[in-house]
N, C-alpha and C. Protein backbone atom coordinates (compact mmCIF):
# COMPACT_ATOMS: atom_id res chain seq x y z
N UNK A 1 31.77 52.56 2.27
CA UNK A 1 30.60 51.74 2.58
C UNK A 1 30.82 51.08 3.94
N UNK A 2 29.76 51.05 4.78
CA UNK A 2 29.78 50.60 5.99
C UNK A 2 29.41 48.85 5.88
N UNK A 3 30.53 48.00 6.08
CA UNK A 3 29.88 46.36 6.03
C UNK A 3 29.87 46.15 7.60
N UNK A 4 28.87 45.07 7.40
CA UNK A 4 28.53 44.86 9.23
C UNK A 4 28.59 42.88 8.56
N UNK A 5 29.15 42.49 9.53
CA UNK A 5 28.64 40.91 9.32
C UNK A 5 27.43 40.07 10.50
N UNK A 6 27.06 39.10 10.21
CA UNK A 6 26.15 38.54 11.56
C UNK A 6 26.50 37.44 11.28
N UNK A 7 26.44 36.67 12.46
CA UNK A 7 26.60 34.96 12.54
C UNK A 7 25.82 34.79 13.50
N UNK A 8 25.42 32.99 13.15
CA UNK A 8 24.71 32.91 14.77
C UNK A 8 24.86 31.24 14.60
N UNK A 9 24.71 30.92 15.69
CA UNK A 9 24.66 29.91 16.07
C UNK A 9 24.02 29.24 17.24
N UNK A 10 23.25 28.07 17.37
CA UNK A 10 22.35 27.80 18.07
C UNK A 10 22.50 27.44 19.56
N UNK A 11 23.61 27.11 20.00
CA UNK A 11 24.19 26.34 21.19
C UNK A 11 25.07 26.93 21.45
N UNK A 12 25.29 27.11 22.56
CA UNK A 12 26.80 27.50 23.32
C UNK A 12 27.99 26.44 22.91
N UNK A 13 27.80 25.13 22.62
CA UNK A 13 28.82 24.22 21.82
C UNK A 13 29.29 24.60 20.97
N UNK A 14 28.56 25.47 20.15
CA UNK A 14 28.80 25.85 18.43
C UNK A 14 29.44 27.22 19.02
N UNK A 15 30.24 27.62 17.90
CA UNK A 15 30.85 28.55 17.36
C UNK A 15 30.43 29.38 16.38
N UNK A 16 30.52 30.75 15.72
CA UNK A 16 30.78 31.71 15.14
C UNK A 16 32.19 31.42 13.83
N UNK A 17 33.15 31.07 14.34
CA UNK A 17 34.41 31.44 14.07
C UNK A 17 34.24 31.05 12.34
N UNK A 18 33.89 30.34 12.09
CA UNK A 18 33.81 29.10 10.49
C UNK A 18 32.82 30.59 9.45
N UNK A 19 32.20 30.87 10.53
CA UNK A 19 31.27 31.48 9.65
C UNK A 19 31.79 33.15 9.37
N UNK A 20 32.62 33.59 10.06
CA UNK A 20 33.87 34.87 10.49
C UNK A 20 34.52 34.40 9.19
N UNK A 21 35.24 33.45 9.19
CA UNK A 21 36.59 33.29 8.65
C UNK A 21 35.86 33.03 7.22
N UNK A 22 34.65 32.51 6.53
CA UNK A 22 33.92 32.42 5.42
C UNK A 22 33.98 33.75 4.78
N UNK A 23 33.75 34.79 5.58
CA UNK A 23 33.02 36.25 5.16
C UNK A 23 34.55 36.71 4.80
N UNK A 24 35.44 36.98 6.03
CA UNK A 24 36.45 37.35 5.77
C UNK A 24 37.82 37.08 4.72
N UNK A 25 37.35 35.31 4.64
CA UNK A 25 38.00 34.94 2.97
C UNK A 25 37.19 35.16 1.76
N UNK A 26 36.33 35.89 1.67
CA UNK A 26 35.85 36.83 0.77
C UNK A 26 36.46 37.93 0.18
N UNK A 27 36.87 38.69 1.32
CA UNK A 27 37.57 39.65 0.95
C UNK A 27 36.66 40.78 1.59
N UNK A 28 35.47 40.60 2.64
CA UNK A 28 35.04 41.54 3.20
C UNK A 28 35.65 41.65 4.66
N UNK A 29 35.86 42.98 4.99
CA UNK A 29 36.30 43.17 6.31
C UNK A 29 35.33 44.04 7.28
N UNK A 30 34.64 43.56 7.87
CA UNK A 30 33.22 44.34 8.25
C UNK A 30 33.95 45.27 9.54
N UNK A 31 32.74 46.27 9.26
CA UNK A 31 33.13 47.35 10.36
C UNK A 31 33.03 46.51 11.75
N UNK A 32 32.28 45.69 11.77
CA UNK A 32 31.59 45.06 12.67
C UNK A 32 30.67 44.14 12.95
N UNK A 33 31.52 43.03 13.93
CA UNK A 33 30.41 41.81 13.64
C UNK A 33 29.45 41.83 14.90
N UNK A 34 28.43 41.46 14.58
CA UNK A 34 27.17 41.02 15.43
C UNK A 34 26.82 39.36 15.42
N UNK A 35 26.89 38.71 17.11
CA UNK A 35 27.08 37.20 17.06
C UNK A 35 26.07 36.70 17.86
N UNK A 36 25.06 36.24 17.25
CA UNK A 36 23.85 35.57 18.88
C UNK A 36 24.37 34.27 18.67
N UNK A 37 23.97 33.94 20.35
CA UNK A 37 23.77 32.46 20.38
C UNK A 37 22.16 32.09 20.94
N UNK A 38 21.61 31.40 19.98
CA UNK A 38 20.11 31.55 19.86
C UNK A 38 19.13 30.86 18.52
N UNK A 39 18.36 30.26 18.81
CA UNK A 39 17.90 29.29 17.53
C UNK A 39 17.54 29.92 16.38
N UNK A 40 17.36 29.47 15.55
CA UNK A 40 16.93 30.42 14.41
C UNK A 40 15.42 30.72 13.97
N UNK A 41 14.45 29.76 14.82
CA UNK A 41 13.12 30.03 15.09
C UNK A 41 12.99 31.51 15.78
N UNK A 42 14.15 32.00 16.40
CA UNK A 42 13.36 33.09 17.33
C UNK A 42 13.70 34.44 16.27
N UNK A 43 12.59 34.42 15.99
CA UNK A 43 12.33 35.56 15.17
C UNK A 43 14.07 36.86 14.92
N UNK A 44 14.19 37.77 14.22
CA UNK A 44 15.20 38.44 14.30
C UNK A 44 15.16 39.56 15.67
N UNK A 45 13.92 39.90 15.72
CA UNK A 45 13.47 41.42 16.63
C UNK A 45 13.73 41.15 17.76
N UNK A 46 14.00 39.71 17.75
CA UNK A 46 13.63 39.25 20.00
C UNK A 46 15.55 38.45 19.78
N UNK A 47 16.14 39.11 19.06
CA UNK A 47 17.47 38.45 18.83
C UNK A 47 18.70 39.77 19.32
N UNK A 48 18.88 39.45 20.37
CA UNK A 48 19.97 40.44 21.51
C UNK A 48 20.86 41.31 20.30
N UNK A 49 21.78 40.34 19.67
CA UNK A 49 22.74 41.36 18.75
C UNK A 49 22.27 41.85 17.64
N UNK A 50 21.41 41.03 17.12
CA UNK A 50 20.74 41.36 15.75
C UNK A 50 19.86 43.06 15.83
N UNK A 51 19.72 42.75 16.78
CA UNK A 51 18.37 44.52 17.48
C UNK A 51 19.86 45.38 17.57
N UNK A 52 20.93 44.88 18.51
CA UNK A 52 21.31 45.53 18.02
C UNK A 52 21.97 46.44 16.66
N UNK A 53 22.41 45.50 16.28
CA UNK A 53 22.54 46.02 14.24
C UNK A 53 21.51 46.93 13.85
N UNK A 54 20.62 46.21 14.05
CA UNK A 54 19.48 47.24 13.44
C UNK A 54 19.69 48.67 13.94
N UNK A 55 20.03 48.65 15.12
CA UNK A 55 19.88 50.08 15.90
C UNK A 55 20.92 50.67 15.13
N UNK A 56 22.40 49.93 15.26
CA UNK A 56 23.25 50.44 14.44
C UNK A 56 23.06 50.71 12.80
N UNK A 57 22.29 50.66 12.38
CA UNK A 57 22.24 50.82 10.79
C UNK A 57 21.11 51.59 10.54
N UNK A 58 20.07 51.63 11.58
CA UNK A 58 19.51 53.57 11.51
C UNK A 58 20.14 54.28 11.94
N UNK A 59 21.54 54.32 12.67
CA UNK A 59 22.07 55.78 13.29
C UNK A 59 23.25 56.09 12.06
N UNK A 60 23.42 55.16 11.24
CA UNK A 60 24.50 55.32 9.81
C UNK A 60 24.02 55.75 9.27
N UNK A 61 24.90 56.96 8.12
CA UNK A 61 24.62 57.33 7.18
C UNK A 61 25.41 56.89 5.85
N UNK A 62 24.74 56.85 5.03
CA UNK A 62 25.57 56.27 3.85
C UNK A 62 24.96 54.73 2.93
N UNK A 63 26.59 54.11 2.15
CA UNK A 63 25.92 53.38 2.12
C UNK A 63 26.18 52.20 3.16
N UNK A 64 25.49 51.15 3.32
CA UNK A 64 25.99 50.05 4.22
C UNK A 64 25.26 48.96 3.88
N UNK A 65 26.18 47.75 4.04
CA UNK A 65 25.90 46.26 3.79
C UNK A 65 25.83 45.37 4.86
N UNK A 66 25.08 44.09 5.05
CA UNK A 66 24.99 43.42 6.23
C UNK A 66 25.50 42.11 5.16
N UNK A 67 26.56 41.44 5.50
CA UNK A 67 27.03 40.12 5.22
C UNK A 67 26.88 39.04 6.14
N UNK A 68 25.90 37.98 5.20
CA UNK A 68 25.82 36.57 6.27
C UNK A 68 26.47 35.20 5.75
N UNK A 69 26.56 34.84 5.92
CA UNK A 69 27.55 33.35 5.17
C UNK A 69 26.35 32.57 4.62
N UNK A 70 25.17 32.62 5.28
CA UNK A 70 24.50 31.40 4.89
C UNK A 70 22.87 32.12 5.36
N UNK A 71 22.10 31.82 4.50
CA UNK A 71 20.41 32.31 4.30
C UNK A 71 20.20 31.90 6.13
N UNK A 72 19.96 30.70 6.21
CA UNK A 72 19.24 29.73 7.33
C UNK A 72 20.37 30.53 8.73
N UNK A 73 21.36 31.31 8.48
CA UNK A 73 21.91 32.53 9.90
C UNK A 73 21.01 33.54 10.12
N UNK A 74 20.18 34.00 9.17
CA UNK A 74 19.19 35.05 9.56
C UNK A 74 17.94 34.03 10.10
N UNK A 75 17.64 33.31 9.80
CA UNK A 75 16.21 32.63 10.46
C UNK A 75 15.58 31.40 9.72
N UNK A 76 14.81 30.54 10.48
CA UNK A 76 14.44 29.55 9.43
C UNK A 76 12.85 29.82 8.78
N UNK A 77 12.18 31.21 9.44
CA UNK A 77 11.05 31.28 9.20
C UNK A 77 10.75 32.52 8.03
N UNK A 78 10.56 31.11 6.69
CA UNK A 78 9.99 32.58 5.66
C UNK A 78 9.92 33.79 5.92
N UNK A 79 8.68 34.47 6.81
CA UNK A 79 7.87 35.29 7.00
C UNK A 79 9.20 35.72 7.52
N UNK A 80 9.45 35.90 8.68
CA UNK A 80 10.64 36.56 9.49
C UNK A 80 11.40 36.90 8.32
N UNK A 81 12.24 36.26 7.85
CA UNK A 81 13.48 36.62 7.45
C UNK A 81 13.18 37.65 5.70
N UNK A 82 11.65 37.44 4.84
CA UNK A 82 11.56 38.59 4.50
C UNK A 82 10.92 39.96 5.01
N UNK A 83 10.65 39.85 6.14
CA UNK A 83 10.35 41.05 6.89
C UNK A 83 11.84 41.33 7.47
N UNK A 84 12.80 41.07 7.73
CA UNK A 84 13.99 40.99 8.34
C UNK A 84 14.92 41.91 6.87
N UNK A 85 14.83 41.01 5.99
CA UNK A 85 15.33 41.99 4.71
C UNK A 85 14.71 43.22 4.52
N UNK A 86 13.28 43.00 4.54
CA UNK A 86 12.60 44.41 3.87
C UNK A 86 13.15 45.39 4.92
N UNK A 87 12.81 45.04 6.13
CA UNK A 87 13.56 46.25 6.99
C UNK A 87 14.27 47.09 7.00
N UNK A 88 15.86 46.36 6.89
CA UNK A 88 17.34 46.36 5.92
C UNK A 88 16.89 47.20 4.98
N UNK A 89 16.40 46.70 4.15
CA UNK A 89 16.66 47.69 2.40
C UNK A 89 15.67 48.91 3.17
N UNK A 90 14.80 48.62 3.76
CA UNK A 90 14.01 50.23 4.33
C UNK A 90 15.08 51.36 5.27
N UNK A 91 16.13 50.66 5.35
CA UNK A 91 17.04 51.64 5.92
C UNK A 91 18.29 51.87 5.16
N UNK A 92 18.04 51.28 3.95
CA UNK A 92 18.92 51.59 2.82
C UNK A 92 20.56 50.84 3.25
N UNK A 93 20.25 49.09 3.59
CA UNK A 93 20.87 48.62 3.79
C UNK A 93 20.91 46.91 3.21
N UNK A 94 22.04 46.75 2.46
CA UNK A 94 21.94 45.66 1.18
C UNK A 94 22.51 44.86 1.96
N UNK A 95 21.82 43.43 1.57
CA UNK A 95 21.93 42.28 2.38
C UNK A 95 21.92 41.44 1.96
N UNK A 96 23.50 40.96 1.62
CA UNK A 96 24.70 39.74 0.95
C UNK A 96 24.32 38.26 1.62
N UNK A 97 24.23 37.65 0.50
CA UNK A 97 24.56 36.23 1.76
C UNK A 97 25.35 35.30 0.98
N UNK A 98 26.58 34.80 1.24
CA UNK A 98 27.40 34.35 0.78
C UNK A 98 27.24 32.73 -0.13
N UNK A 99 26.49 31.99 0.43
CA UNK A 99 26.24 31.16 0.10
C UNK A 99 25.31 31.16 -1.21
N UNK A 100 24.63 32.02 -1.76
CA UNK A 100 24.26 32.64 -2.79
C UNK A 100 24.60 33.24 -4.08
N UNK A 101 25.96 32.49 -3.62
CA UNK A 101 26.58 33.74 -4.55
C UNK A 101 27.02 35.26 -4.14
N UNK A 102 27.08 35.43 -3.33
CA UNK A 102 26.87 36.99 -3.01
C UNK A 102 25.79 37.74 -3.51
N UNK A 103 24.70 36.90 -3.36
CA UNK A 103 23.50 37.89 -4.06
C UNK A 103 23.08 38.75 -2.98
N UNK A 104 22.78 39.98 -3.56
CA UNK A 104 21.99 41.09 -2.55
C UNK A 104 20.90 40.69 -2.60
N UNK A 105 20.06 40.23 -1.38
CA UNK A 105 18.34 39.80 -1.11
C UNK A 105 17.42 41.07 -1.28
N UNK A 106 17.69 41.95 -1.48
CA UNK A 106 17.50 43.68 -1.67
C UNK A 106 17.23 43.99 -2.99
N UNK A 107 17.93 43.40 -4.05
CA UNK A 107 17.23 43.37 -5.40
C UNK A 107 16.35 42.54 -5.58
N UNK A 108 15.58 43.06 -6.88
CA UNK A 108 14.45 42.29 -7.39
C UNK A 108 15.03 41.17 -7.58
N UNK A 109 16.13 40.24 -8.43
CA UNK A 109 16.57 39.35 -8.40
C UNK A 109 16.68 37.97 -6.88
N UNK A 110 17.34 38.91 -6.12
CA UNK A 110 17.30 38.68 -4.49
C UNK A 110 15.98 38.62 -3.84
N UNK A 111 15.07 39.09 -4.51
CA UNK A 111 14.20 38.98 -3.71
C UNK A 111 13.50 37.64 -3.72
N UNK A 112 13.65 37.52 -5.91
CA UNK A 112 12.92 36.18 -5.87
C UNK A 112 13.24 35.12 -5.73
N UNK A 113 14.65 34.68 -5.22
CA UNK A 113 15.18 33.98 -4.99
C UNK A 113 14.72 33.34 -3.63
N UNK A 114 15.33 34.92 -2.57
CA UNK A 114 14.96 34.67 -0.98
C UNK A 114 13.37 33.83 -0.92
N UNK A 115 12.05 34.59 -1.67
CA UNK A 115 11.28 34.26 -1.11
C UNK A 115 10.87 32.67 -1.73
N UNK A 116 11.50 32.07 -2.83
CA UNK A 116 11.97 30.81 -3.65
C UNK A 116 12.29 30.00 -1.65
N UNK A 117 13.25 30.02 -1.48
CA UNK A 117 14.28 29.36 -0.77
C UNK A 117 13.68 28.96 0.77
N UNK A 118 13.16 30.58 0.89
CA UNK A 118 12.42 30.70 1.91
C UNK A 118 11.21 29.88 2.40
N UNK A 119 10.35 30.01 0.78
CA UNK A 119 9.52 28.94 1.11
C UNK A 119 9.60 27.55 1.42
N UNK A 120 10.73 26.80 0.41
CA UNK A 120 11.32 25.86 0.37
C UNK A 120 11.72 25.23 2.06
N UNK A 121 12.63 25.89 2.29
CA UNK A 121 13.44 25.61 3.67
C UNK A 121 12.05 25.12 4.91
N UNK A 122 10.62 26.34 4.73
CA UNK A 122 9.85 26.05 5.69
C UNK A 122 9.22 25.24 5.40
N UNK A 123 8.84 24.85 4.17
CA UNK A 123 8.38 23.37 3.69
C UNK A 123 9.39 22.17 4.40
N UNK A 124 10.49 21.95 3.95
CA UNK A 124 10.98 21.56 4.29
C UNK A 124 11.39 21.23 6.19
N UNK A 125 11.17 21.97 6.77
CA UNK A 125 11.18 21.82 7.90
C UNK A 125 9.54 21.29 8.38
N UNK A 126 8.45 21.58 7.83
CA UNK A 126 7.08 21.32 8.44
C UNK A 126 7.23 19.97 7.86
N UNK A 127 7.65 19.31 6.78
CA UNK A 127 7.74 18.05 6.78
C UNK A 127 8.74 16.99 7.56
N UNK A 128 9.45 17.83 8.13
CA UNK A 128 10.22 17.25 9.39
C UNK A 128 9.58 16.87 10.71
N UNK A 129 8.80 18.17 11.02
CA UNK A 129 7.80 18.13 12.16
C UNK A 129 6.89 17.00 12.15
N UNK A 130 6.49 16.94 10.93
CA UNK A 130 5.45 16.19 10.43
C UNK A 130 5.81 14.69 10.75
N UNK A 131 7.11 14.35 10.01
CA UNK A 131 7.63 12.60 10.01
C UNK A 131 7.86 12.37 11.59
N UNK A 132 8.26 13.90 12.42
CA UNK A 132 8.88 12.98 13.42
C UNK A 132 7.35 12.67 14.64
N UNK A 133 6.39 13.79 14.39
CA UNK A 133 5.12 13.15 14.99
C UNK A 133 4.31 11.88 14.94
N UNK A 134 4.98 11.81 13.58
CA UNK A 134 4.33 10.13 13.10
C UNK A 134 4.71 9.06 13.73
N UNK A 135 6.80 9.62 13.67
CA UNK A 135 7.22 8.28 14.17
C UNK A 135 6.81 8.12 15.77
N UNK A 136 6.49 9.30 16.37
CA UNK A 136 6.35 9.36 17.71
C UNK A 136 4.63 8.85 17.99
N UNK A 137 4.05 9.30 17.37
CA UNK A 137 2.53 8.36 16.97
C UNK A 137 2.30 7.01 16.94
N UNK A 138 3.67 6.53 16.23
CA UNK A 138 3.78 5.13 16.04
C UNK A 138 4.13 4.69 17.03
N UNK A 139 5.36 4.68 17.40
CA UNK A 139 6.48 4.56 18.81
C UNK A 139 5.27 3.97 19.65
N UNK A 140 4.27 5.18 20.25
CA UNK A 140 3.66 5.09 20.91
C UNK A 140 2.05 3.66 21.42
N UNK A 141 2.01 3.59 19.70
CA UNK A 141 0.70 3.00 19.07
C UNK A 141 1.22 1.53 19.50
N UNK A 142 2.57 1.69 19.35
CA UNK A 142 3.57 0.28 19.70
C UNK A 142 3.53 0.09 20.97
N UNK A 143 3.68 0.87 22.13
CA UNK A 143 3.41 0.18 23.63
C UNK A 143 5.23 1.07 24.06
N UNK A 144 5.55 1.52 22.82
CA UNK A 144 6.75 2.24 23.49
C UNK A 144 6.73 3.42 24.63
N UNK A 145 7.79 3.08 25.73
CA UNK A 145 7.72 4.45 26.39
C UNK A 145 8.68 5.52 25.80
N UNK A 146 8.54 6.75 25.83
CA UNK A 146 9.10 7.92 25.69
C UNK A 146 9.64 8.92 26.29
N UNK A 147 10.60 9.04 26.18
CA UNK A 147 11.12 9.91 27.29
C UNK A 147 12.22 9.22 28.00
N UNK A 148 12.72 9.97 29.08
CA UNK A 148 13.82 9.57 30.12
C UNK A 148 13.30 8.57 30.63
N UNK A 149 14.33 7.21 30.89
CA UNK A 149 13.96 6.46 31.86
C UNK A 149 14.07 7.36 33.25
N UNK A 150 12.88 6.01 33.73
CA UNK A 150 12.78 6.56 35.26
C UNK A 150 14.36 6.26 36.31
N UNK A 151 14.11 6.98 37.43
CA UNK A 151 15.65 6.71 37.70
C UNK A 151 15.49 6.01 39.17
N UNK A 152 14.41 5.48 38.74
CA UNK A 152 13.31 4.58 40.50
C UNK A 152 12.79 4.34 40.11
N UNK A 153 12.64 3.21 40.61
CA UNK A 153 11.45 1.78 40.59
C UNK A 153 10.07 1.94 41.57
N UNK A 154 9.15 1.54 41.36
CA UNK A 154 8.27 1.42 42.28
C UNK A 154 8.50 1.65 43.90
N UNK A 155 8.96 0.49 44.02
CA UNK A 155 9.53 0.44 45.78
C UNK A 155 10.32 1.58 46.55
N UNK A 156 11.29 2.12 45.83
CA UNK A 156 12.37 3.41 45.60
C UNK A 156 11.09 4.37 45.54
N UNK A 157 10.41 4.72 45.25
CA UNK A 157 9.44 5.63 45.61
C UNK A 157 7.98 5.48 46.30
N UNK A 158 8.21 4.33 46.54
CA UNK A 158 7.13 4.11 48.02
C UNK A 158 8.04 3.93 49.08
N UNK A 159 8.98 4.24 49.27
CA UNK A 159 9.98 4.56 50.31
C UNK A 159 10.36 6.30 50.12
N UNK A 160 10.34 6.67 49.19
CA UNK A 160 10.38 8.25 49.65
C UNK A 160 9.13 8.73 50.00
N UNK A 161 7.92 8.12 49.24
CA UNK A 161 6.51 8.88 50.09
C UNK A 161 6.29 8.27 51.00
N UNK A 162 7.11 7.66 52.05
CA UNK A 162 7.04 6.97 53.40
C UNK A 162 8.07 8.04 53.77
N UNK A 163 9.43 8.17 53.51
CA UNK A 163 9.87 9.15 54.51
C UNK A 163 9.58 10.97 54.22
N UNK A 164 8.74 11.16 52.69
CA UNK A 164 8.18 12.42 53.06
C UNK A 164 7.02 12.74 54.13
N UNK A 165 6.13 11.54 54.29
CA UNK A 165 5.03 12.11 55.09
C UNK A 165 5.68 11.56 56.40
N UNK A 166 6.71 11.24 56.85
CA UNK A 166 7.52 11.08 58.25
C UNK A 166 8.02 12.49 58.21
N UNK A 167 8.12 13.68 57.49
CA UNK A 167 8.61 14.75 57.11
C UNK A 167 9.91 14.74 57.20
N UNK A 168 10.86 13.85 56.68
CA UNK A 168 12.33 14.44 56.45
C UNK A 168 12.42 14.87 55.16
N UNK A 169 13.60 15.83 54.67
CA UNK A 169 13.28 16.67 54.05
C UNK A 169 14.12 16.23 52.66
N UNK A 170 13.80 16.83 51.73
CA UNK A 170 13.95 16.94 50.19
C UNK A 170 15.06 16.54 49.95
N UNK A 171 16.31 17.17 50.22
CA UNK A 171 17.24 17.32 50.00
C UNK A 171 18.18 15.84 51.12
N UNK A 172 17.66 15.62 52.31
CA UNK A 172 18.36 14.56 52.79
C UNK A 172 18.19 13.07 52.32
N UNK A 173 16.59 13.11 51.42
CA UNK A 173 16.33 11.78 50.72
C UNK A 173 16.74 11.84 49.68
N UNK A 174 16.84 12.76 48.59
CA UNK A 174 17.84 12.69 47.62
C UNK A 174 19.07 12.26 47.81
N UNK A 175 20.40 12.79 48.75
CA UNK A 175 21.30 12.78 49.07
C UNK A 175 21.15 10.68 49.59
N UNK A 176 20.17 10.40 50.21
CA UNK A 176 19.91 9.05 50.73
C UNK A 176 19.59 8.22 49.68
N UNK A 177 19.32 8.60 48.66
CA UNK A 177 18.89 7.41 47.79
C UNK A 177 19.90 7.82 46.40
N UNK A 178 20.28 9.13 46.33
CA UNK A 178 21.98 9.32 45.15
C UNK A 178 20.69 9.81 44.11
N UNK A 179 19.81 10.51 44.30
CA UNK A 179 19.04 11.02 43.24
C UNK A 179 18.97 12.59 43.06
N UNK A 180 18.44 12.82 42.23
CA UNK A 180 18.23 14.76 42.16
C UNK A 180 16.85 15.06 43.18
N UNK A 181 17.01 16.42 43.53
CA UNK A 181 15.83 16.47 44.64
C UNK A 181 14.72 17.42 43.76
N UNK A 182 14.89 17.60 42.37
CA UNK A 182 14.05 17.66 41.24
C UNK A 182 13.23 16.08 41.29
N UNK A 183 13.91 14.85 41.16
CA UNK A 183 13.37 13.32 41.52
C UNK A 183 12.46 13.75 42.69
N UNK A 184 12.47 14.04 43.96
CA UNK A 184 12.19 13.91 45.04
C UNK A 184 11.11 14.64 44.54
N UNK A 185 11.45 15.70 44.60
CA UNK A 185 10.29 16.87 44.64
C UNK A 185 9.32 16.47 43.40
N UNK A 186 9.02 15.93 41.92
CA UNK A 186 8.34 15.31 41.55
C UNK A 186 7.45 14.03 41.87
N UNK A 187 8.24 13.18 43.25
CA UNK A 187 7.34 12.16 43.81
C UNK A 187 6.75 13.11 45.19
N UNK A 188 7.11 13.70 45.33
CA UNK A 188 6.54 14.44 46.32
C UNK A 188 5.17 14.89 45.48
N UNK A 189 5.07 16.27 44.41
CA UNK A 189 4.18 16.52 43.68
C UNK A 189 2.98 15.27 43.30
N UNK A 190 3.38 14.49 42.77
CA UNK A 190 2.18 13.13 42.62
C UNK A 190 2.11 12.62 44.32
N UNK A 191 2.77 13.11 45.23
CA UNK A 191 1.80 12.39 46.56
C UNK A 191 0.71 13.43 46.36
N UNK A 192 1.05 14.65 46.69
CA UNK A 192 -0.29 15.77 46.77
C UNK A 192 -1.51 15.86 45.71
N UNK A 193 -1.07 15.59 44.88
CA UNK A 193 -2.56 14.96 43.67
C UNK A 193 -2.79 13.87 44.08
């Protein structure tokens, strides 16, 4: 049997390795692992290593398994991730996820579980979306500002749109006032509107 594993993880901070060493103290030793670094919103198809797997598991013959440590490594979006299975089992490829028990998402059992969990998780996340618009609704309703402080005051930028329209340039008023010339070039942008 051909085992393939996948991990992913969202940030270049994060690691793979926890989720390697999970599969492998199992007692599975995959032919081969496949590792994005990449959120789990982005669908599986637009996912660099994952496309690749796939490619690799139509050119196999036999049988073959895809092992993941955890449901929410294939994707956080219902829809995706049972179109992501059905795929799999359409290429006659069973798909473990450890945290499950080792259930195959490929059986009827697996299936009703995945699409159980599945729903759950995106519930669960739209009510996240949901609280944090509110609090940001509120925040707002309050007189709060949002976002980065500014990194200039008034005066600090009626002194750069005094020495932009003297035309010195982007990069020497940044360097003159210890700011980014992203700063500059945004007070520049609101002179021209």
């Amino acid at each position: 049997m051909h085992t393939f594993a996948y991990a992913r993880v969202s940030t270049t901070a994060q690691t793979t390795e926890n989720q390697i060493k999970e599969i492998e103290d199992r007692g599975y030793t995959p032919d081969t692992i496949y590792q994005d670094v990449i959120s789990g919103k982005v669908p599986t198809a637009k996912r660099q290593e994952f496309s690749k797997l796939i490619d690799t598991v139509q050119r196999m013959k036999g049988e073959k398994r895809l092992i993941v440590s955890k449901l929410d490594r294939l994707g956080r979006d219902a829809a995706d991730i049972l179109q992501t299975v059905r795929a799999l089992e359409d290429l006659g490829c069973k798909v473990l996820v450890l945290q499950l028990g080792e259930l195959d998402l490929t059986s009827t059992a697996g299936k009703l579980v995945l699409s159980t969990l599945s729903a759950v998780a995106e519930m669960e996340r739209d009510i996240l979306i949901e609280r944090t618009q509110a609090g940001l609704s509120r925040a707002r309703s309050q007189g709060k500002t949002l976002g980065r402080p500014n990194v200039t005051d008034e005066q600090t930028r009626q002194n750069i749109r005094h020495l932009l329209t003297d035309g010195k340039s982007v990069s020497a008023i940044a360097r003159q006032h210890g700011i980014s010339r992203q700063t500059v070039m945004r007070i520049r942008d609101d002179l021209k509107d």
